[in-house]
Protein backbone atom coordinates (compact mmCIF):
# COMPACT_ATOMS: atom_id res chain seq x y z
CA UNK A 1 91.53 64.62 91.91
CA UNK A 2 88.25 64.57 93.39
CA UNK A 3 85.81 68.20 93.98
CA UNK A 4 82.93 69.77 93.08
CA UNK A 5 81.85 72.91 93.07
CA UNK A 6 78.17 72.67 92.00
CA UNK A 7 76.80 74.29 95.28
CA UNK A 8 76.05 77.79 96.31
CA UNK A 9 77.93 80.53 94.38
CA UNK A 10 80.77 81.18 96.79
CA UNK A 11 81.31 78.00 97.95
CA UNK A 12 85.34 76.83 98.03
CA UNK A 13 86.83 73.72 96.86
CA UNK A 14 89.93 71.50 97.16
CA UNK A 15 91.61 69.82 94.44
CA UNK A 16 94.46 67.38 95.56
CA UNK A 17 97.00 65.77 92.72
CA UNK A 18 98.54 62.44 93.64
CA UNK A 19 101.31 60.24 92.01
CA UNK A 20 101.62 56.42 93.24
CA UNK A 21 99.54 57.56 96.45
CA UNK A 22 101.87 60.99 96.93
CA UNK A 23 100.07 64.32 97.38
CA UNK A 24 102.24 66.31 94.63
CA UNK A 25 99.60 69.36 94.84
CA UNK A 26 96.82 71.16 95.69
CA UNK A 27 94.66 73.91 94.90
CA UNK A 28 91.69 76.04 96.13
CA UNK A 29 89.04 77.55 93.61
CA UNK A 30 86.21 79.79 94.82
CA UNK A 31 82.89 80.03 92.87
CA UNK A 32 82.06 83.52 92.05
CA UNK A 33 78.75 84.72 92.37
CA UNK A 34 77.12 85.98 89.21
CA UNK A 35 76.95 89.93 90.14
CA UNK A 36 80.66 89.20 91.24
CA UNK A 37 80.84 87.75 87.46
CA UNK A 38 79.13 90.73 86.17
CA UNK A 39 81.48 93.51 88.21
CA UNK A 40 84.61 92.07 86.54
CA UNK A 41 83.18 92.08 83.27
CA UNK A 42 82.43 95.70 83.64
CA UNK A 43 86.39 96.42 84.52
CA UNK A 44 87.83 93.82 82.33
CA UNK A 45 87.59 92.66 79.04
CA UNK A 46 86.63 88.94 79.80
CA UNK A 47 84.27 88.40 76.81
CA UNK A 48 87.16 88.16 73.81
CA UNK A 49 88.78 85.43 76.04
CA UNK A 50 85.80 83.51 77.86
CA UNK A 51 82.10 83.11 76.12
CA UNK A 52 79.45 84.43 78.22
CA UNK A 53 75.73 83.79 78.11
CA UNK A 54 73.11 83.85 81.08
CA UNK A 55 73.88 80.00 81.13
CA UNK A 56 77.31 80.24 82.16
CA UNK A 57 77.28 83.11 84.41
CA UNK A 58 77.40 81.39 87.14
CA UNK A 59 79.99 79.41 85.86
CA UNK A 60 83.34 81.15 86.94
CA UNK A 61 85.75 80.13 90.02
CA UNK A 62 88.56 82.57 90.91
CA UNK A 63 92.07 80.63 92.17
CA UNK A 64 92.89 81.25 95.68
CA UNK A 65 95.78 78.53 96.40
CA UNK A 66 97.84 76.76 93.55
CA UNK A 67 100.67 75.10 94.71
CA UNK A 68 102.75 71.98 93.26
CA UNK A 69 105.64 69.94 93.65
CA UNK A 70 108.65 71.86 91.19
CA UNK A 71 109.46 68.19 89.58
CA UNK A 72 105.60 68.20 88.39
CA UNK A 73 105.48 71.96 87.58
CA UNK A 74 105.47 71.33 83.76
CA UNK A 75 102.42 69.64 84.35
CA UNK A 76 100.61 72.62 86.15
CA UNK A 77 98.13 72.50 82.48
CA UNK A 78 97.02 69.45 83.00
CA UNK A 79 96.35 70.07 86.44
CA UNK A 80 94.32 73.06 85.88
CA UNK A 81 92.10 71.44 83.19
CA UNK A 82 90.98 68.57 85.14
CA UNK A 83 90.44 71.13 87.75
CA UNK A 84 88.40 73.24 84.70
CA UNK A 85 86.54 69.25 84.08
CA UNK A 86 86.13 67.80 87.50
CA UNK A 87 84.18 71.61 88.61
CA UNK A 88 82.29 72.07 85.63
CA UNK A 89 83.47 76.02 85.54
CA UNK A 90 84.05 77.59 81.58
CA UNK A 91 86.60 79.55 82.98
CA UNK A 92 89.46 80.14 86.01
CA UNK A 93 90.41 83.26 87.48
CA UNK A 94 93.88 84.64 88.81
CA UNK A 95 93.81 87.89 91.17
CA UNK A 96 97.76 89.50 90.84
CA UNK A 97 97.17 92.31 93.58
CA UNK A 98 100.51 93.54 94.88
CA UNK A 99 103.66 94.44 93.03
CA UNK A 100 105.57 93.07 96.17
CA UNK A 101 104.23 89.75 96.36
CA UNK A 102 105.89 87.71 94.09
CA UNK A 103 102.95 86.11 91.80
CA UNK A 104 102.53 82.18 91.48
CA UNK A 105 104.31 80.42 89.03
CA UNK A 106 101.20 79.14 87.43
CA UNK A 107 100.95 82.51 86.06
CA UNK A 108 102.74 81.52 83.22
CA UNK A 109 99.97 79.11 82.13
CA UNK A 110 96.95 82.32 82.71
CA UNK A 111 96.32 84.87 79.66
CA UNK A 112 96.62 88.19 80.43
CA UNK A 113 92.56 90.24 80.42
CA UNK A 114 92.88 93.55 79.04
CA UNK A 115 91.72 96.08 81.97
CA UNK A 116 88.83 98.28 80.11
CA UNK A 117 89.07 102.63 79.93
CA UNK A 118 86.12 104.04 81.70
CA UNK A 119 85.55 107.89 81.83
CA UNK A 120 86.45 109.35 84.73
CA UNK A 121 85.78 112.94 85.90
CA UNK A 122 89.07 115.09 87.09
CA UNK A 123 87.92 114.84 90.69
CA UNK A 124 87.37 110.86 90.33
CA UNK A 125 90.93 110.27 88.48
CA UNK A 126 92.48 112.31 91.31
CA UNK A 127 90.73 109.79 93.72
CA UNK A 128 91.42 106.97 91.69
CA UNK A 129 95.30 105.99 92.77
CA UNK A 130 94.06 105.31 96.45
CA UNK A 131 90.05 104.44 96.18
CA UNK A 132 89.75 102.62 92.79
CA UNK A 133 88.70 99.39 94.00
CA UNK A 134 89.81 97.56 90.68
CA UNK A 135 93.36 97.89 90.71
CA UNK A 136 94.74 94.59 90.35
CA UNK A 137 95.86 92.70 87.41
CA UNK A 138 93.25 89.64 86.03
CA UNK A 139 94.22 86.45 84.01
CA UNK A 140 91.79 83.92 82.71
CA UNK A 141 92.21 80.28 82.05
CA UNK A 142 89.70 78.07 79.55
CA UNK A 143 90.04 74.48 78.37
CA UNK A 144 90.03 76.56 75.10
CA UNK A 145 93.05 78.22 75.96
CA UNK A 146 94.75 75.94 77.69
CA UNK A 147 94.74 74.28 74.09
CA UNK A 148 95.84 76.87 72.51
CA UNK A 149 99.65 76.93 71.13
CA UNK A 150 101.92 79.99 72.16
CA UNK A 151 105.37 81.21 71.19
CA UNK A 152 107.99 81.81 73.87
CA UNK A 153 110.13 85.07 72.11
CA UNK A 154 113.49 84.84 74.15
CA UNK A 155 114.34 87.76 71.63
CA UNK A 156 116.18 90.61 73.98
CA UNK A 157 114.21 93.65 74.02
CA UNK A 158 115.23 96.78 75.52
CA UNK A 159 112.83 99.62 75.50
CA UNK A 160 113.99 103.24 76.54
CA UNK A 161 112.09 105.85 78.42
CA UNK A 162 108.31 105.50 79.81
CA UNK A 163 106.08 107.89 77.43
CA UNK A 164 102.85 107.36 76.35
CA UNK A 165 104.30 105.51 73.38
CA UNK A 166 106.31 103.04 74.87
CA UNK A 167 104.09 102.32 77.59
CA UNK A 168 101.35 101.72 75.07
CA UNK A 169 103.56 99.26 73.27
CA UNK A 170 104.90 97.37 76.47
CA UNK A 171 100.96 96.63 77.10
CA UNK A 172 100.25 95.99 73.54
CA UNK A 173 102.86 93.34 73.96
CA UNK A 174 102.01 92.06 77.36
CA UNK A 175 98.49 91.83 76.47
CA UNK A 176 98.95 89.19 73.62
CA UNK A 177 97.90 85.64 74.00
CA UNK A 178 99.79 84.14 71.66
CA UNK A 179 103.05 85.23 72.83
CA UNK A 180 105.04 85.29 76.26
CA UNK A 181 107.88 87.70 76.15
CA UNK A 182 110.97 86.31 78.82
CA UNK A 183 113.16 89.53 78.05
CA UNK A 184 111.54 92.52 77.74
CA UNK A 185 113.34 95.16 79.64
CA UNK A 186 111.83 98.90 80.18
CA UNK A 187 114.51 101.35 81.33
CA UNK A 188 113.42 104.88 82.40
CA UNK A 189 114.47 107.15 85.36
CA UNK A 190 112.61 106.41 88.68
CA UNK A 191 111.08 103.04 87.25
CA UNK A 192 107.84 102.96 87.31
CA UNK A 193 106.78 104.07 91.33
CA UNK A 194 107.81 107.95 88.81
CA UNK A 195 105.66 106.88 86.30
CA UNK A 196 102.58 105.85 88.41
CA UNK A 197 103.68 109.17 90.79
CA UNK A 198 103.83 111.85 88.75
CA UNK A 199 103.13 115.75 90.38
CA UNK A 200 99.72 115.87 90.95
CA UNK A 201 99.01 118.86 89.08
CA UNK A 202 101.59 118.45 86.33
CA UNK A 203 100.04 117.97 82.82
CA UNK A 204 101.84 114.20 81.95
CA UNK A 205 100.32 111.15 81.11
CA UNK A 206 96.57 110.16 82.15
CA UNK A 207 96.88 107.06 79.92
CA UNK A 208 99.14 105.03 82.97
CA UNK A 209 98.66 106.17 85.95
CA UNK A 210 99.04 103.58 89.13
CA UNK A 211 96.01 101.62 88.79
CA UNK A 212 96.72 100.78 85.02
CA UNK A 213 100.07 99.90 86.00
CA UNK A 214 98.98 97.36 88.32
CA UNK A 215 96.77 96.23 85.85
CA UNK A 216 99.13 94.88 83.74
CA UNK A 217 101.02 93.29 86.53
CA UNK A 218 104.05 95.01 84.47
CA UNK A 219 106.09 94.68 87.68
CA UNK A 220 105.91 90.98 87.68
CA UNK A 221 105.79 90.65 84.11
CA UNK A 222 108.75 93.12 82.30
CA UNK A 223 112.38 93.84 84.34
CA UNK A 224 112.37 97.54 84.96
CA UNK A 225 115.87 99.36 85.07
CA UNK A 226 116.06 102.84 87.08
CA UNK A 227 118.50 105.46 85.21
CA UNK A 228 118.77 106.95 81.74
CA UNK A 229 120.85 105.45 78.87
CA UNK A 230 124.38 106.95 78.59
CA UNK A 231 126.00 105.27 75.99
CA UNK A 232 125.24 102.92 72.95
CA UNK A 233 127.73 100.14 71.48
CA UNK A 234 126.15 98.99 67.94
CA UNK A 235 128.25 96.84 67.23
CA UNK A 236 128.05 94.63 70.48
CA UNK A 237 124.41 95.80 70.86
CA UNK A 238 125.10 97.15 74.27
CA UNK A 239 123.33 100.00 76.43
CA UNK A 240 125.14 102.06 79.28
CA UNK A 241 122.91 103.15 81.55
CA UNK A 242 123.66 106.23 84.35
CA UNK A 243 123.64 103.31 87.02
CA UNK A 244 127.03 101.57 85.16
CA UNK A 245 124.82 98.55 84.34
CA UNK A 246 125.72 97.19 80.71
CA UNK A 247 122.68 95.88 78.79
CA UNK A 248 122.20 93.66 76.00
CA UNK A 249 120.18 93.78 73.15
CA UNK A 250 118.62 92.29 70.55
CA UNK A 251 115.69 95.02 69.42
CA UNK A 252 115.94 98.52 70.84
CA UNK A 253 113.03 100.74 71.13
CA UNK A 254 113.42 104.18 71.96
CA UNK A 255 110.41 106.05 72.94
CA UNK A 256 111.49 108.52 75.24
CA UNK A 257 108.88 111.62 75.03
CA UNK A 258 110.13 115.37 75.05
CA UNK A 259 111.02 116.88 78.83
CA UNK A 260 111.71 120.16 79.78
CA UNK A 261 115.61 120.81 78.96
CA UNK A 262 116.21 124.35 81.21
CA UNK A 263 118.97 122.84 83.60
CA UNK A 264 120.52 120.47 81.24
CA UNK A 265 121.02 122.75 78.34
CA UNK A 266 124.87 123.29 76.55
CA UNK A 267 126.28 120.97 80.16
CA UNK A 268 125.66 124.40 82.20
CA UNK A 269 125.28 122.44 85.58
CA UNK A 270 122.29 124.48 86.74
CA UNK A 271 120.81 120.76 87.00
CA UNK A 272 123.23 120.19 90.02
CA UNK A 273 122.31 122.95 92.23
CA UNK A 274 120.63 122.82 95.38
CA UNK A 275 116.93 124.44 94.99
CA UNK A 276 116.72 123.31 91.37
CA UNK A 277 113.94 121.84 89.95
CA UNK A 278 112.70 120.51 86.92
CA UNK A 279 108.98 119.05 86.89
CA UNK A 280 109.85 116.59 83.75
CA UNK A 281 112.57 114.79 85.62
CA UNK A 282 111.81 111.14 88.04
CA UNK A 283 110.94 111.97 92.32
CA UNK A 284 110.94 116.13 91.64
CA UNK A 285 107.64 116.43 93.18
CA UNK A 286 108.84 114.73 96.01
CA UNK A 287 112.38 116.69 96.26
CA UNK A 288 110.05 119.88 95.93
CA UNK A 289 108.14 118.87 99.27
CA UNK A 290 110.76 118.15 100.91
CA UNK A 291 112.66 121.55 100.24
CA UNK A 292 109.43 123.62 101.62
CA UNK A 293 109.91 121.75 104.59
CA UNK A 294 113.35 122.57 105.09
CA UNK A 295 112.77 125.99 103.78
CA UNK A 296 109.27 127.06 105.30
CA UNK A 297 109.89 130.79 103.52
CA UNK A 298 111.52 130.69 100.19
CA UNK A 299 112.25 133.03 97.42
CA UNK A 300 110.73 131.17 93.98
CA UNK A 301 111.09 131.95 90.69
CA UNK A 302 108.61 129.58 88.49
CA UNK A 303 110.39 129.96 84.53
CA UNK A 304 108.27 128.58 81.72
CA UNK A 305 104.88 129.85 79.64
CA UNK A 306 103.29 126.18 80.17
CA UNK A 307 100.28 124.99 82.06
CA UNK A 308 102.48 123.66 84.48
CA UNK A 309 104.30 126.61 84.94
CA UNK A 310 101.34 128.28 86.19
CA UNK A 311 99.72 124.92 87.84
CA UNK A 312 103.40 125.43 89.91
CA UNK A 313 102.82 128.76 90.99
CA UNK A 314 99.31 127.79 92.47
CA UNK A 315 100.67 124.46 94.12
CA UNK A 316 102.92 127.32 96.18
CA UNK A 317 100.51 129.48 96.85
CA UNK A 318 98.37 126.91 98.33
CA UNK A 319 101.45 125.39 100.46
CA UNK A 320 101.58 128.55 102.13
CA UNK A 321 104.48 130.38 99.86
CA UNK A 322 104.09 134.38 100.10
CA UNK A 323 102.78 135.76 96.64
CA UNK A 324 104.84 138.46 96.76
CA UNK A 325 107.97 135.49 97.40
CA UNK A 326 107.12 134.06 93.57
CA UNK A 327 108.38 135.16 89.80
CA UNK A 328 106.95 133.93 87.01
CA UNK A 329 109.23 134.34 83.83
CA UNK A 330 107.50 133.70 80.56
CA UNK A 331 109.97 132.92 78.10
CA UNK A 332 109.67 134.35 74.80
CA UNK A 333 108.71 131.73 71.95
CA UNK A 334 110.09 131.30 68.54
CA UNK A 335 110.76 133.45 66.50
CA UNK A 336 113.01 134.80 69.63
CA UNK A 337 113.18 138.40 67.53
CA UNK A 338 109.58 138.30 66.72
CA UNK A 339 107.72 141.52 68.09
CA UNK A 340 104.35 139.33 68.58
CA UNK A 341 103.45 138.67 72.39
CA UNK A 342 104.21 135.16 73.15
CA UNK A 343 101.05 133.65 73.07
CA UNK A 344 99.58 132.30 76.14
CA UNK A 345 99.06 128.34 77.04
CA UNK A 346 95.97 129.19 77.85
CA UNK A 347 95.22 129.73 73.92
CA UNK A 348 92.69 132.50 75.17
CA UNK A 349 93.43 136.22 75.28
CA UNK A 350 90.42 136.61 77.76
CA UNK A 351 91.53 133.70 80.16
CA UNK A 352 94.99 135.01 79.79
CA UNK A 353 94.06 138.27 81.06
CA UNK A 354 91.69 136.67 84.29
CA UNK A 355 94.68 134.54 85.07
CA UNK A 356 97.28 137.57 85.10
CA UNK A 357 94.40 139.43 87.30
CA UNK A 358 94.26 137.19 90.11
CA UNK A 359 98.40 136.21 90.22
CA UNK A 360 98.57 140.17 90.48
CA UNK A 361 95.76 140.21 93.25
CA UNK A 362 98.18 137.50 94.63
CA UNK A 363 101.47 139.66 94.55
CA UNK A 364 102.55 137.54 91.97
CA UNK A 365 105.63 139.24 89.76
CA UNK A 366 104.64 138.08 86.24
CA UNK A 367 107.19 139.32 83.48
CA UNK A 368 106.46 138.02 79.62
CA UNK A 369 109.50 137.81 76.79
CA UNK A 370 112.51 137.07 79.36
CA UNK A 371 114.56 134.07 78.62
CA UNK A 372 116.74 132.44 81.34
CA UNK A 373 120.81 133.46 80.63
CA UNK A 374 122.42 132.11 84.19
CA UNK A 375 121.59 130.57 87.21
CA UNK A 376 123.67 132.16 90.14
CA UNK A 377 124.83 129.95 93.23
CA UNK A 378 125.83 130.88 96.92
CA UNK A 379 129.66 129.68 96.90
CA UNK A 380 129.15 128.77 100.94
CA UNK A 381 126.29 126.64 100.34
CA UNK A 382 126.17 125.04 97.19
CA UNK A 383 122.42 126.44 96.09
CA UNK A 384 120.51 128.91 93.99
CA UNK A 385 120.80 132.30 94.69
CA UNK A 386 119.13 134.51 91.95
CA UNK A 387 118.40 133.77 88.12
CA UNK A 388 119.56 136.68 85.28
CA UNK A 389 116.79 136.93 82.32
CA UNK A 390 116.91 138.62 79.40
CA UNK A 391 114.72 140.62 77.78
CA UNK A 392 113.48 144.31 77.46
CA UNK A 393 116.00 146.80 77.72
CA UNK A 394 118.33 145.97 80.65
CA UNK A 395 117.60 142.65 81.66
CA UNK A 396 116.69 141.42 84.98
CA UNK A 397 117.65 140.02 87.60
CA UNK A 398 115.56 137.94 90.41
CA UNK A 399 116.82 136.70 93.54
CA UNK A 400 115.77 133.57 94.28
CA UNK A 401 116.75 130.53 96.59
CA UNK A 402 114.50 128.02 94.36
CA UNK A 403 113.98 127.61 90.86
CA UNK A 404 111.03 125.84 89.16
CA UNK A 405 111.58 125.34 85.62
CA UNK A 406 108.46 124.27 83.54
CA UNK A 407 109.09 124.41 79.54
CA UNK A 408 107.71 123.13 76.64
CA UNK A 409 109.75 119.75 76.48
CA UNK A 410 112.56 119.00 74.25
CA UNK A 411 114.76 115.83 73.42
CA UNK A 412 116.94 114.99 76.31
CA UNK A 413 120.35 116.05 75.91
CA UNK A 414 122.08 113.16 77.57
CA UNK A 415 120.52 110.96 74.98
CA UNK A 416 120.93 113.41 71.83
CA UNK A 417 124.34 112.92 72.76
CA UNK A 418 124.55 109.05 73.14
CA UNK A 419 122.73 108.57 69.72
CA UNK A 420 124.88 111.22 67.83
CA UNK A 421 127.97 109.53 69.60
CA UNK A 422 126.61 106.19 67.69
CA UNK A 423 125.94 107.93 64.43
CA UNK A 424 122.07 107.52 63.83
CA UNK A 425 120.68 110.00 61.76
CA UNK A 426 119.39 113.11 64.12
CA UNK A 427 117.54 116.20 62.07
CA UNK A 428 115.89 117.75 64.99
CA UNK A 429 113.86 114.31 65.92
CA UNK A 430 115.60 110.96 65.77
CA UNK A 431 114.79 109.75 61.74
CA UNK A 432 112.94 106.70 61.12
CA UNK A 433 111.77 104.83 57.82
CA UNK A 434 107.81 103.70 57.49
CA UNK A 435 108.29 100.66 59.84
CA UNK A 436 110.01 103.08 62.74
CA UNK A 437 113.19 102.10 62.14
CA UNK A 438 116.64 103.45 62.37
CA UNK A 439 119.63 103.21 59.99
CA UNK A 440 120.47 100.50 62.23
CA UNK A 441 117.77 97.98 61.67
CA UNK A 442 117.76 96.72 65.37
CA UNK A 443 117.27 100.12 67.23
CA UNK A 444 113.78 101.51 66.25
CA UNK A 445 112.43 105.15 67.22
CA UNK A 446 108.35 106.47 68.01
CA UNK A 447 106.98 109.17 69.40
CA UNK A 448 107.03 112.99 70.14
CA UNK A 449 111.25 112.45 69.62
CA UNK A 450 110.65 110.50 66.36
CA UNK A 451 109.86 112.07 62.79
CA UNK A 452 110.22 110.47 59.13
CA UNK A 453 112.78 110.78 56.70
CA UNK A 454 112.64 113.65 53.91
């Protein structure tokens, strides 16, 4: 292998492998430019893999071509340090830009960079999933590293749901350099284009939005499973999941956050009708654009006492829904018999009373202390026709031909059911022990749905 990339900072170079006078690979590296150098470091985490000083700065080549014969692909290490030796570079990059490309197998031999958190204002993270210039994923190669021993866990593990808490886990585990996980499995409802999509004014997570997912290349890097679990066999360590597909585990992690329960509460169906809508659940926002479209003047009642609830009835108002057209039921909170006014999300008797002001400017209908009893449907068409509440002396009753439910979020009751089918201990939150686990020592339990035994 013969190169050299002591020229000008950008300058590209060949390296070609030969056995007995056979070309068996090649590969292109491109010297990066020290304020090139100096960018990354600012978005990634380089210096806990790489040692930088001013006399290496200019010592950094990015991979643009690796390709190798599969016979000699167990010797794609040796061809990258002689490729570190013959250029004189402390370190190699590797660029993993789209999820639909599938990434090199050299990847395998690259350690993972951890992207860094900057502080972003509200207007730049709404900006961020379509102008954020540093949204792809960055591994690093040293002679260091290259040296450096690593453990291959085949060890199945199945992780459930996509809140903060799992997430943060999956990259906690992705991010390690002495490990490479082969069966790591997230399942959640939408996969991750829900997770990195979510409604753009609906309070979820900032922690992962699209441009940390890509990131973390977890598309390439973890097998993600669209659909909820349905059933759970501990004794063949088998998940159902709504899709039919049967999954085996080794270590199950259940992380699956608290959503907003309205249509799926006691089986009642409501979830099933047309003009339903749940903010919680994977593609609603979507579903809810789509259903303006179709029905350019609807009848809306918006139920819940959240910040989405009201971040819902401004989204309609600003798509051109009448004010007078929206409801917004405020469900009493517990104690249901308590003779307290619900206290607002806002926390904030004065911004409380501003807010009510202007939806009442609006035309808004704002009633407080009326819990959601029934969900009526049009026989002929299949969708919502009015919602009964009640609450104050008789009731009442709104007609409506779409329903927005936004409450505070509770453990989802297809689950509840699946782990109280496979008799783990449930008190309110799944139980766990100090080290997060269940009665069953291979299904563990964090998060919002997740408390400690007594």
């Amino acid at each position: 292998m013969e190169a050299s990339l002591e020229g000008h900072a950008g300058e590209v170079a060949a390296y070609v492998a030969t056995v007995a006078d056979t070309v068996i690979g090649c590969a292109l590296l491109r010297s990066l430019p020290e304020p090139d150098v100096l960018d990354v470091m600012s978005h990634y985490d380089i210096e806990t893999l790489v040692g930088m000083s001013s006399k290496t700065s200019h010592k950094h080549a990015s991979l643009r071509l690796f390709i190798i014969n599969p016979i000699f692909a167990r010797r794609s290490k040796l061809f990258l340090s002689e490729m570190l030796r013959l250029s004189g570079k402390v370190a190699i990059y590797l660029h993993v830009e789209s999820a639909d490309d599938p990434p090199p197998p050299v990847l395998t031999e690259f350690v993972p960079v951890k992207p860094r958190t900057s502080v972003r204002s509200c207007q730049a993270y709404r900006k961020s999933n379509k102008d954020m210039e540093h949204q792809y994923a960055l591994f690093a190669v040293t002679t260091r590293l290259l040296g450096t021993p690593y453990t291959t866990w085949n060890t199945r593990v199945v992780v459930v749901g996509a809140s903060d808490t799992s997430m943060g886990m999956v990259e906690d585990l992705l991010l390690r350099t002495d490990l490479r996980l082969s069966n790591l499995c997230l399942v959640t409802p939408g996969g991750l284009a829900a997770c990195a999509s979510p409604p753009p004014y609906a309070n979820l997570s900032l922690a992962f939005d699209s441009s940390r997912i890509n990131q973390l290349a977890m598309s390439h890097r973890i097998d993600v499973v669209d659909g909820e679990v349905m059933s759970l066999d501990r004794d063949n360590k088998t998940v159902t999941t709504t899709s039919g597909l049967n999954m085996t585990f080794d270590v199950l992690v259940m992380c699956p956050g608290l959503q907003d329960q309205t249509l799926n509460m006691d089986d009642n169906g409501w979830n099933d009708l047309a003009g339903t809508f749940s903010l919680t659940q994977a593609g609603t926002f979507g579903r809810m654009q789509q259903y303006l479209q179709d029905e350019p003047f609807p009848t809306v009642c918006v139920y819940g006492g959240t910040l989405e609830a009201f971040s819902s009835v401004q989204w309609l108002l600003r798509n051109g829904v009448d004010g007078t057209s929206i409801t917004l039921a405020i469900p009493p909170e517990p104690p249901a018999a308590s003779k307290v006014p619900a206290p607002s999300c806002f926390n904030n008797p004065a911004v409380d009373e501003k807010i009510g002001e202007v939806l009442k400017n609006k035309g808004v209908t704002v009633i407080r202390d009326f819990a959601l009893v029934d969900v009526v449907s049009d026989p002929s068409t299949g969708h919502v026709a009015a919602v009964s509440l009640s609450g104050g002396l008789d009731g009442y009753n709104a007609p409506c031909n779409m329903l927005i439910t936004a409450c505070a979020g509770e453990v989802n009751m297809p689950l509840f059911h699946t782990v109280n089918d496979a008799a783990l201990v449930y008190d309110g939150r799944m139980v766990v022990d100090s080290n997060f686990s269940t009665v069953d020592p291979s299904i563990y339990a964090s998060g919002t749905w997740a408390k400690f035994g007594r």
